[in-house]
PDB file of N, CA and C in Angstrom:
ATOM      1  N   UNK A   1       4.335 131.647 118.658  1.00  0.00           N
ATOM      2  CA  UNK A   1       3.765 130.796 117.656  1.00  0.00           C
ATOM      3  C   UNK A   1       4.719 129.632 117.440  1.00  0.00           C
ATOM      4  N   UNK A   2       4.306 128.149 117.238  1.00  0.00           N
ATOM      5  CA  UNK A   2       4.894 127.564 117.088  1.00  0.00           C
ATOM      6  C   UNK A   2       4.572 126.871 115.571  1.00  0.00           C
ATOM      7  N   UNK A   3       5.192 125.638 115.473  1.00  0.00           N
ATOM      8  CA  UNK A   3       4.980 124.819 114.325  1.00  0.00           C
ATOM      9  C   UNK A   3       6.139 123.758 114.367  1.00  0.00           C
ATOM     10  N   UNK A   4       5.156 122.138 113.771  1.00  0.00           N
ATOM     11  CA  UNK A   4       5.745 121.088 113.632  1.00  0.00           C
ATOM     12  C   UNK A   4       6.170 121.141 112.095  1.00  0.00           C
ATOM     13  N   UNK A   5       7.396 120.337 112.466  1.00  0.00           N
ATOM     14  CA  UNK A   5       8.404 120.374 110.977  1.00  0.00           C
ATOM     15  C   UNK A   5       8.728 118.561 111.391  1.00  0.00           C
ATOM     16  N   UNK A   6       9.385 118.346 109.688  1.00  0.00           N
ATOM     17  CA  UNK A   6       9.803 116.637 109.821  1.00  0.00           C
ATOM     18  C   UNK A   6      11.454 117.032 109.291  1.00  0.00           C
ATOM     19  N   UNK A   7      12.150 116.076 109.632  1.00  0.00           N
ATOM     20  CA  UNK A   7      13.698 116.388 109.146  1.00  0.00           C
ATOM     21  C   UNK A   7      14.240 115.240 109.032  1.00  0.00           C
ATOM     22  N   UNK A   8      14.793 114.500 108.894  1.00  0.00           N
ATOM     23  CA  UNK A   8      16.070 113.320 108.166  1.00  0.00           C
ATOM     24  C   UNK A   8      17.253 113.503 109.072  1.00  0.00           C
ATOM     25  N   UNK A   9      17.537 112.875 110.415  1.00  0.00           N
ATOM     26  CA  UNK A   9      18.852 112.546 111.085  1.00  0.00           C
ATOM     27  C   UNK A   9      19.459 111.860 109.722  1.00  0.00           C
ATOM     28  N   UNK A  10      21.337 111.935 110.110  1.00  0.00           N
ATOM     29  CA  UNK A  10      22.081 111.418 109.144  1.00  0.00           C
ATOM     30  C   UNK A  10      21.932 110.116 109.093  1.00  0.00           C
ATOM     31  N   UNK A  11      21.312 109.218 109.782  1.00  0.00           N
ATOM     32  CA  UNK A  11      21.208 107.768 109.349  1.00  0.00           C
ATOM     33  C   UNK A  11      19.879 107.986 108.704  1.00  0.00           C
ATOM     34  N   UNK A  12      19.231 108.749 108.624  1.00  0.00           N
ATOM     35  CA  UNK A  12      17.836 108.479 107.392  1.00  0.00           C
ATOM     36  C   UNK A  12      16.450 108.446 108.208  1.00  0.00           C
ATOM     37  N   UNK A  13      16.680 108.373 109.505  1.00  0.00           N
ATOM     38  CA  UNK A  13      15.704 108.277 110.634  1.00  0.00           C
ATOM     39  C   UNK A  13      14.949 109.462 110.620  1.00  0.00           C
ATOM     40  N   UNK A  14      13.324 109.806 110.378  1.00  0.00           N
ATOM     41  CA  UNK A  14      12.619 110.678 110.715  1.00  0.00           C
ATOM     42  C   UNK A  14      12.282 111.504 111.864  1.00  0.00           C
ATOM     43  N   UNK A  15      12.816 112.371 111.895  1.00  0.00           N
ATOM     44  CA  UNK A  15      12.465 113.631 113.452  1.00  0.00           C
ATOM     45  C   UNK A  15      11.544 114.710 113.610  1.00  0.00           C
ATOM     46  N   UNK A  16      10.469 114.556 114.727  1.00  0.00           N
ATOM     47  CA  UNK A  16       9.666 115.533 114.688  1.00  0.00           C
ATOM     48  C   UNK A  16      10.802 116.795 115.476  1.00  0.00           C
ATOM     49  N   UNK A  17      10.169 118.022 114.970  1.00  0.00           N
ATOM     50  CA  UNK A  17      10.157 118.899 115.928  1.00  0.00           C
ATOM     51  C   UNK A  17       9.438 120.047 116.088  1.00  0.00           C
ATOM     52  N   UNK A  18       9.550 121.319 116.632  1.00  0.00           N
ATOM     53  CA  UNK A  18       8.770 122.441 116.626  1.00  0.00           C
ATOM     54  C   UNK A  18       9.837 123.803 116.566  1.00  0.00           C
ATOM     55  N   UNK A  19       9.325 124.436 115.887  1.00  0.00           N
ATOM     56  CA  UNK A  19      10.292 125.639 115.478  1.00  0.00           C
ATOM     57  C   UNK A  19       8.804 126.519 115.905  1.00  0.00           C
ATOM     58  N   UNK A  20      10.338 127.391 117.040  1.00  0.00           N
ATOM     59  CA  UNK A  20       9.197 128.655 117.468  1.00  0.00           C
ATOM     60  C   UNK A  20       9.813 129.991 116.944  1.00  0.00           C
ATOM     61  N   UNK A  21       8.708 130.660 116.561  1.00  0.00           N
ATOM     62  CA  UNK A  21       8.810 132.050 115.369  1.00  0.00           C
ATOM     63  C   UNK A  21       8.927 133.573 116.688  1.00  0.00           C
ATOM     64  N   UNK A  22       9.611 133.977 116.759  1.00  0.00           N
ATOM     65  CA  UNK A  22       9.678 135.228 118.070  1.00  0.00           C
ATOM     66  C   UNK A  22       9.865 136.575 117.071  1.00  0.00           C
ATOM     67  N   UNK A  23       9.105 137.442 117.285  1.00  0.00           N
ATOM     68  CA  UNK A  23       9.707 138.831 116.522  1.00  0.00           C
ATOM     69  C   UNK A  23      10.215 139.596 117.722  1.00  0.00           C
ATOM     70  N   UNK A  24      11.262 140.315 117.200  1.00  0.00           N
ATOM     71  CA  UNK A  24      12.006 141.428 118.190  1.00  0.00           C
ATOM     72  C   UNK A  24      11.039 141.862 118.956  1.00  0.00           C
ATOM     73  N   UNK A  25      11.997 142.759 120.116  1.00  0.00           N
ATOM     74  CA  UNK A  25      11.468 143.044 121.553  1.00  0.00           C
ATOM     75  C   UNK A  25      11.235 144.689 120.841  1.00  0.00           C
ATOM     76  N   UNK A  26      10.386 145.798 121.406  1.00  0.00           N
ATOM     77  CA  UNK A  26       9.949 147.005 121.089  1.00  0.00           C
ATOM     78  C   UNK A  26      11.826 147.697 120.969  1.00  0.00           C
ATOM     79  N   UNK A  27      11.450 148.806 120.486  1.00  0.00           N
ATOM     80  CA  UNK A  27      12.872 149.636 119.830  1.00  0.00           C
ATOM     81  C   UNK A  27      12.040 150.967 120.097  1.00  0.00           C
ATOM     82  N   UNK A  28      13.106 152.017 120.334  1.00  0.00           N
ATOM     83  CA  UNK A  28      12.512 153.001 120.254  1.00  0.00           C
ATOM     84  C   UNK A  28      11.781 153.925 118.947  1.00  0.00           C
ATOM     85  N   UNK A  29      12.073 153.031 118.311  1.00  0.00           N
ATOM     86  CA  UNK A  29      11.165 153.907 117.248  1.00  0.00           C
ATOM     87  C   UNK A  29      10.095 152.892 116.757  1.00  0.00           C
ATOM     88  N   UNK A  30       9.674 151.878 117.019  1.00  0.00           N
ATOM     89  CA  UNK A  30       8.485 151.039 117.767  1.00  0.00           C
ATOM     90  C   UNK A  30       7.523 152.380 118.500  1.00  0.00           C
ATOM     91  N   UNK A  31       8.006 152.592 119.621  1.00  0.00           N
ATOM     92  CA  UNK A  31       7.463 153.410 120.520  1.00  0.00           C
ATOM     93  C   UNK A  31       6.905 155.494 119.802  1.00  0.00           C
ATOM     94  N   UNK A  32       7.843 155.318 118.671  1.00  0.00           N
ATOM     95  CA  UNK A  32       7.499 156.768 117.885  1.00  0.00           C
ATOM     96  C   UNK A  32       6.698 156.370 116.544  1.00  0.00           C
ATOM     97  N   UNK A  33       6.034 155.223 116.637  1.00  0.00           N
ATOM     98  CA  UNK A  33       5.339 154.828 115.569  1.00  0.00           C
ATOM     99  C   UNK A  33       6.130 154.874 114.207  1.00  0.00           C
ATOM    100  N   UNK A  34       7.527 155.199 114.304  1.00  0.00           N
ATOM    101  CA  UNK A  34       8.881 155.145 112.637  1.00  0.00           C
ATOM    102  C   UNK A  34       8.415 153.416 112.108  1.00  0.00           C
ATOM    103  N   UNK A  35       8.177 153.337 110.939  1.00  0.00           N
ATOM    104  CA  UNK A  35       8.834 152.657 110.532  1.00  0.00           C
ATOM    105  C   UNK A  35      10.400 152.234 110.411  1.00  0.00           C
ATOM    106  N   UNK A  36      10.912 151.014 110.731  1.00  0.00           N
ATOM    107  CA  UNK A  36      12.370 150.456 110.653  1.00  0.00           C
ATOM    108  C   UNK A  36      12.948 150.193 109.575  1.00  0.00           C
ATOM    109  N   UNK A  37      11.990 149.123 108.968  1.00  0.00           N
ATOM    110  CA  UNK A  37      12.496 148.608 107.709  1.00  0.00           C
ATOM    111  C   UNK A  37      13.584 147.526 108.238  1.00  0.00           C
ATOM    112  N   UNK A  38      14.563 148.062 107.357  1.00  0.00           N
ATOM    113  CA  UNK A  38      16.070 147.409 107.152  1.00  0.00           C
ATOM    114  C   UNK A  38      17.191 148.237 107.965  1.00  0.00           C
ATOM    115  N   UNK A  39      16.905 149.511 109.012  1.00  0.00           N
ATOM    116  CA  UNK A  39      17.488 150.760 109.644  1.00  0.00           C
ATOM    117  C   UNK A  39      17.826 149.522 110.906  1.00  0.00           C
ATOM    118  N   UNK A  40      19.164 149.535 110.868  1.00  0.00           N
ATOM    119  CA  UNK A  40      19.589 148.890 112.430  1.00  0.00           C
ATOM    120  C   UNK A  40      19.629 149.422 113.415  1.00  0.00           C
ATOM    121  N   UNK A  41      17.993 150.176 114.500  1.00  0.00           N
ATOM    122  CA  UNK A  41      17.538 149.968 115.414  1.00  0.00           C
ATOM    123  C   UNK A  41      18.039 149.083 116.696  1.00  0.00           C
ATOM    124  N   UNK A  42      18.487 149.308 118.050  1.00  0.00           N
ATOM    125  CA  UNK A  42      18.328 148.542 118.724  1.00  0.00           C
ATOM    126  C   UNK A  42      17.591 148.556 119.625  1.00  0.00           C
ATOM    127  N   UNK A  43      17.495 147.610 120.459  1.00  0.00           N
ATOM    128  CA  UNK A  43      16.374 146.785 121.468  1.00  0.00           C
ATOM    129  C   UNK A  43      15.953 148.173 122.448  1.00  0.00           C
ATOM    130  N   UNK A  44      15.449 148.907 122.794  1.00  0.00           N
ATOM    131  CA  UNK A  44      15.013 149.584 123.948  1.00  0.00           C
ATOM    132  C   UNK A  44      15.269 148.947 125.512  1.00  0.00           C
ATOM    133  N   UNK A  45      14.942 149.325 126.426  1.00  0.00           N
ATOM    134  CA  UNK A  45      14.673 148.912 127.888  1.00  0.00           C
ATOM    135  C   UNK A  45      13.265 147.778 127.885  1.00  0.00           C
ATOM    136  N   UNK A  46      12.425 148.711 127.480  1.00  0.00           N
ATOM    137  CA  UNK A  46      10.992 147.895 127.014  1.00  0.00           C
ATOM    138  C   UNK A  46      11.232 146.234 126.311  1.00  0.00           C
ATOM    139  N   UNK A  47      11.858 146.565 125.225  1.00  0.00           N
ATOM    140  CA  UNK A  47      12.458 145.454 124.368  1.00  0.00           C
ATOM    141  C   UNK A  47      13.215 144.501 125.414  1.00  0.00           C
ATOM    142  N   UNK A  48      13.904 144.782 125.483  1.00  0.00           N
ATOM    143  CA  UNK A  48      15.224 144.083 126.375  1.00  0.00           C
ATOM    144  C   UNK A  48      14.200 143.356 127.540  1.00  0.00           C
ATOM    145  N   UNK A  49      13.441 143.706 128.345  1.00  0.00           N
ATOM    146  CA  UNK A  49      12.756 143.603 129.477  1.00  0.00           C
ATOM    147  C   UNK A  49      11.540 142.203 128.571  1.00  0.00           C
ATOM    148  N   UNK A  50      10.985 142.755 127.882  1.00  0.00           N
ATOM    149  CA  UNK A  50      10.437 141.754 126.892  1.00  0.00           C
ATOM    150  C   UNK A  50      10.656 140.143 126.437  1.00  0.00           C
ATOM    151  N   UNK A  51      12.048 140.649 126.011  1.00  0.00           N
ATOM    152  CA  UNK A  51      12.859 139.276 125.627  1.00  0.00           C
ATOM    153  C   UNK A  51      13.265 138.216 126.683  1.00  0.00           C
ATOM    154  N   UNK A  52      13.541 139.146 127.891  1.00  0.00           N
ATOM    155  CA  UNK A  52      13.987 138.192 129.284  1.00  0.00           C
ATOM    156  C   UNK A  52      12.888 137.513 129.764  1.00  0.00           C
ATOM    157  N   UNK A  53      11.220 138.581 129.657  1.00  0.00           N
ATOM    158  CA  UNK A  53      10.209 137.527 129.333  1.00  0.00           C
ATOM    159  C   UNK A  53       9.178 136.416 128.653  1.00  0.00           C
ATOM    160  N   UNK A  54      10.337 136.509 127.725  1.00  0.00           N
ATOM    161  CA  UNK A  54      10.068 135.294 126.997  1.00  0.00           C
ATOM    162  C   UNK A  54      11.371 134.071 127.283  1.00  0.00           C
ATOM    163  N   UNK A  55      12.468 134.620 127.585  1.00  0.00           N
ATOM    164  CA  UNK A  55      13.162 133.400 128.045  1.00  0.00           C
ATOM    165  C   UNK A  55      12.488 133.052 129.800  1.00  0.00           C
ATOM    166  N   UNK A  56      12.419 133.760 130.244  1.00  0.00           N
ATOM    167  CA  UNK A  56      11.950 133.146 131.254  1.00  0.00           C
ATOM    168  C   UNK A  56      10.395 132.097 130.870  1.00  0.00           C
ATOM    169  N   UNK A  57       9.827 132.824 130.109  1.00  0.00           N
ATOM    170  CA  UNK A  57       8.471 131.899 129.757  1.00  0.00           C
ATOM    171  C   UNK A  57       9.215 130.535 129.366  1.00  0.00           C
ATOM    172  N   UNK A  58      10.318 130.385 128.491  1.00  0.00           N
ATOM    173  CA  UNK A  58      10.230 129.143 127.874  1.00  0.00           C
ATOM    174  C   UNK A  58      11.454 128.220 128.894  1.00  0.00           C
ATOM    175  N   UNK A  59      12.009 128.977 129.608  1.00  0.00           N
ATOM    176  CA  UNK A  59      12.656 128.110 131.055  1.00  0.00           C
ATOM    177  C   UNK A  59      11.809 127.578 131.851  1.00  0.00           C
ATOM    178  N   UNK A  60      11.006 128.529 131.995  1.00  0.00           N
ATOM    179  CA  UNK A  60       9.592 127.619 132.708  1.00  0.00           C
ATOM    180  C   UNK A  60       9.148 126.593 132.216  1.00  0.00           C
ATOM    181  N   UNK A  61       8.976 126.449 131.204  1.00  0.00           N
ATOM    182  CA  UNK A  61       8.380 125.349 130.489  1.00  0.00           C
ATOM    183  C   UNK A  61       9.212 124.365 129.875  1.00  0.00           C
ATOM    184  N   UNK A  62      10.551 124.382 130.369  1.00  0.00           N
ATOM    185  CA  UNK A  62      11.418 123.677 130.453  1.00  0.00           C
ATOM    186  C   UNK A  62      11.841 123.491 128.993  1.00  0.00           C
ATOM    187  N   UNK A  63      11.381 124.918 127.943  1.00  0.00           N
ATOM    188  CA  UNK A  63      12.129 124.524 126.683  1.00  0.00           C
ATOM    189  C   UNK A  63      13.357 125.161 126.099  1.00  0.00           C
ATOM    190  N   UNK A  64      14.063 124.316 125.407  1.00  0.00           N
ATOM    191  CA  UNK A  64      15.276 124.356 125.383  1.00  0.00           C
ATOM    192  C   UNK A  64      15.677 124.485 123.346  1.00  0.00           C
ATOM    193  N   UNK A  65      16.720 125.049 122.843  1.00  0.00           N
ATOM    194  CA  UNK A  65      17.058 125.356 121.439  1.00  0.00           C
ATOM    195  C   UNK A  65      18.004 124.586 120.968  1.00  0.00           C
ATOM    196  N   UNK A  66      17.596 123.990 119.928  1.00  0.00           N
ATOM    197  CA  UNK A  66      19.041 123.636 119.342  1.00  0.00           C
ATOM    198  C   UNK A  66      19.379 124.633 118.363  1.00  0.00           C
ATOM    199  N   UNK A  67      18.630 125.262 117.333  1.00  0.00           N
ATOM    200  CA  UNK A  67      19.555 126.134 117.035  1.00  0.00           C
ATOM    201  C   UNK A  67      18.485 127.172 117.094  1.00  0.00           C
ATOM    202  N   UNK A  68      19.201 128.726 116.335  1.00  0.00           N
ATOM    203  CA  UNK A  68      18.580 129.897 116.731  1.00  0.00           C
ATOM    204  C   UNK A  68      19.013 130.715 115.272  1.00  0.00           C
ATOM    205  N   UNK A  69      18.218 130.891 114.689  1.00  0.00           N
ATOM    206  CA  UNK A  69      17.923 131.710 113.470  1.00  0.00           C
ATOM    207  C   UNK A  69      17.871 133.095 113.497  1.00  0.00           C
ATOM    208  N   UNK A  70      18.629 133.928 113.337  1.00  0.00           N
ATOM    209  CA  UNK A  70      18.363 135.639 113.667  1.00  0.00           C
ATOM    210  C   UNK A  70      18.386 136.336 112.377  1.00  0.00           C
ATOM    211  N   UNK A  71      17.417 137.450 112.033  1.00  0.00           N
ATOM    212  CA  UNK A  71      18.269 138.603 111.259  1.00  0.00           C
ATOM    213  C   UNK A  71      19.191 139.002 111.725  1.00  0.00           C
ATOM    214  N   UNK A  72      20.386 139.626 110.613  1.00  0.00           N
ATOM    215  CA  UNK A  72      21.758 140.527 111.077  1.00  0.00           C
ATOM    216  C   UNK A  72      21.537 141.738 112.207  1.00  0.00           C
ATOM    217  N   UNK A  73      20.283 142.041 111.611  1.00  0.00           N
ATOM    218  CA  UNK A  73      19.646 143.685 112.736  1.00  0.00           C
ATOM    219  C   UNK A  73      20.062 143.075 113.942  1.00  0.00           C
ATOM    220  N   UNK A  74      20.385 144.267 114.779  1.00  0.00           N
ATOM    221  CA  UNK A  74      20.840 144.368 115.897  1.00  0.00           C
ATOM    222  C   UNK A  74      19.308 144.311 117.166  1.00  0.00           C
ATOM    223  N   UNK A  75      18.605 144.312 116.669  1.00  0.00           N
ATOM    224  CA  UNK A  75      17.139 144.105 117.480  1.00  0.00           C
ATOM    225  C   UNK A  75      16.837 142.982 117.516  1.00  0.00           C
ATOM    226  N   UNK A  76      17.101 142.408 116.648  1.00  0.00           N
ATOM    227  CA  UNK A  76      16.711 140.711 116.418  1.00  0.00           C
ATOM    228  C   UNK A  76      17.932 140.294 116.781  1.00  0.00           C
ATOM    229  N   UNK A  77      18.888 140.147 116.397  1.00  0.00           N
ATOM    230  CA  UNK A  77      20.124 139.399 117.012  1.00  0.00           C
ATOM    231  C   UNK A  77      20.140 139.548 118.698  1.00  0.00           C
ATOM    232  N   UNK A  78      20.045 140.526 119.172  1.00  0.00           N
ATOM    233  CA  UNK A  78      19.772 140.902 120.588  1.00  0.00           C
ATOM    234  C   UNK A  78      18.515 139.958 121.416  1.00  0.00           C
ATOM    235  N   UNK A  79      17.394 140.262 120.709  1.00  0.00           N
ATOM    236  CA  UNK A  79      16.644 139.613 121.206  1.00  0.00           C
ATOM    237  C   UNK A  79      16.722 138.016 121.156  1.00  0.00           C
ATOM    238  N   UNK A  80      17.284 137.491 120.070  1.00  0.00           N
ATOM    239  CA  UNK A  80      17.466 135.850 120.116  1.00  0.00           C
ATOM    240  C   UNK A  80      18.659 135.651 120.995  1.00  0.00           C
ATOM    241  N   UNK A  81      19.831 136.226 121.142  1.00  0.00           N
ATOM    242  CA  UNK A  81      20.404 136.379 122.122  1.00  0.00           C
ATOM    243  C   UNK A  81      19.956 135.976 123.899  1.00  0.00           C
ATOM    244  N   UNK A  82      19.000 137.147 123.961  1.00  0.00           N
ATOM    245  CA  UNK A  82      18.432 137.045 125.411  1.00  0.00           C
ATOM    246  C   UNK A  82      17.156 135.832 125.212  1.00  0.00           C
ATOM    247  N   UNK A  83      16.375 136.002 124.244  1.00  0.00           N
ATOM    248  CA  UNK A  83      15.776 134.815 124.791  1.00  0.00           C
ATOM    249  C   UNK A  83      16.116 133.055 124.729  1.00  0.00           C
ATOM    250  N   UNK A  84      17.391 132.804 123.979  1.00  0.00           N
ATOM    251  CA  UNK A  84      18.217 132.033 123.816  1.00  0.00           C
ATOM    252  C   UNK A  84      18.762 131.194 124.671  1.00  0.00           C
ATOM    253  N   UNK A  85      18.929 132.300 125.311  1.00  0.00           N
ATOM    254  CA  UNK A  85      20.406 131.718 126.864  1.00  0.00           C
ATOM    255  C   UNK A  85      21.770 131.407 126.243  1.00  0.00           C
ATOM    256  N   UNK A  86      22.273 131.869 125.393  1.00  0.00           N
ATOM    257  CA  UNK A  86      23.739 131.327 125.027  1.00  0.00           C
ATOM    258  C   UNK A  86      23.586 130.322 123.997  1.00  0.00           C
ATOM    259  N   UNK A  87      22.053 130.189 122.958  1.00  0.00           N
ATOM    260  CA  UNK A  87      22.579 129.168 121.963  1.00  0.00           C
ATOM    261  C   UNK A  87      23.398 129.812 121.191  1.00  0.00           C
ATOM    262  N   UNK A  88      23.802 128.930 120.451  1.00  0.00           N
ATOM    263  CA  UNK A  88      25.066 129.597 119.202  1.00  0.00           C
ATOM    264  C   UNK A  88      23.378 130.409 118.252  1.00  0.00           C
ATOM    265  N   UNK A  89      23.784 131.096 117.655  1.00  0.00           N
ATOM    266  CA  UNK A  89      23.242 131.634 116.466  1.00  0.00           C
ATOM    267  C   UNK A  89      23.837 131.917 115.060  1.00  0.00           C
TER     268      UNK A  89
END
């Protein structure tokens, strides 16, 4: 999912951009129907395998992050991680 946002460069100049929304890759207790909550869960094989296809989706399409927003959870940090490529977070 995406979405256009407006922002203010430091000289005052208006910038479009698009902020894309990703939820974590499956966890094993995803797969046992558990609720997580706030329980720091990490990424499964499934998950992990997931996330690499979504960075590969957005290498393909030649898109690129300036920054990268994560929950602390270790499922989400993981996954923005891999589908990231090395942005800072």
């Amino acid at each position: 999912m995406r979405d256009l946002y407006r922002y203010s460069d430091s000289k005052g100049y208006g910038q479009q951009g698009i902020i894309y929304l990703i939820r974590h890759g499956s966890t094993k207790w995803n797969n046992e129907k558990r609720i997580q909550g706030s329980t720091d869960i990490e990424l499964d094989d499934i998950g992990r395998s997931m996330a690499e296809g979504s960075a590969e989706y957005f290498s393909k399409m030649g898109i690129t992050f300036d920054r990268v927003f994560s929950s602390p959870l270790r499922r989400a940090l993981e996954t923005a991680r891999l589908v990231s490529r090395g942005c800072v977070i």
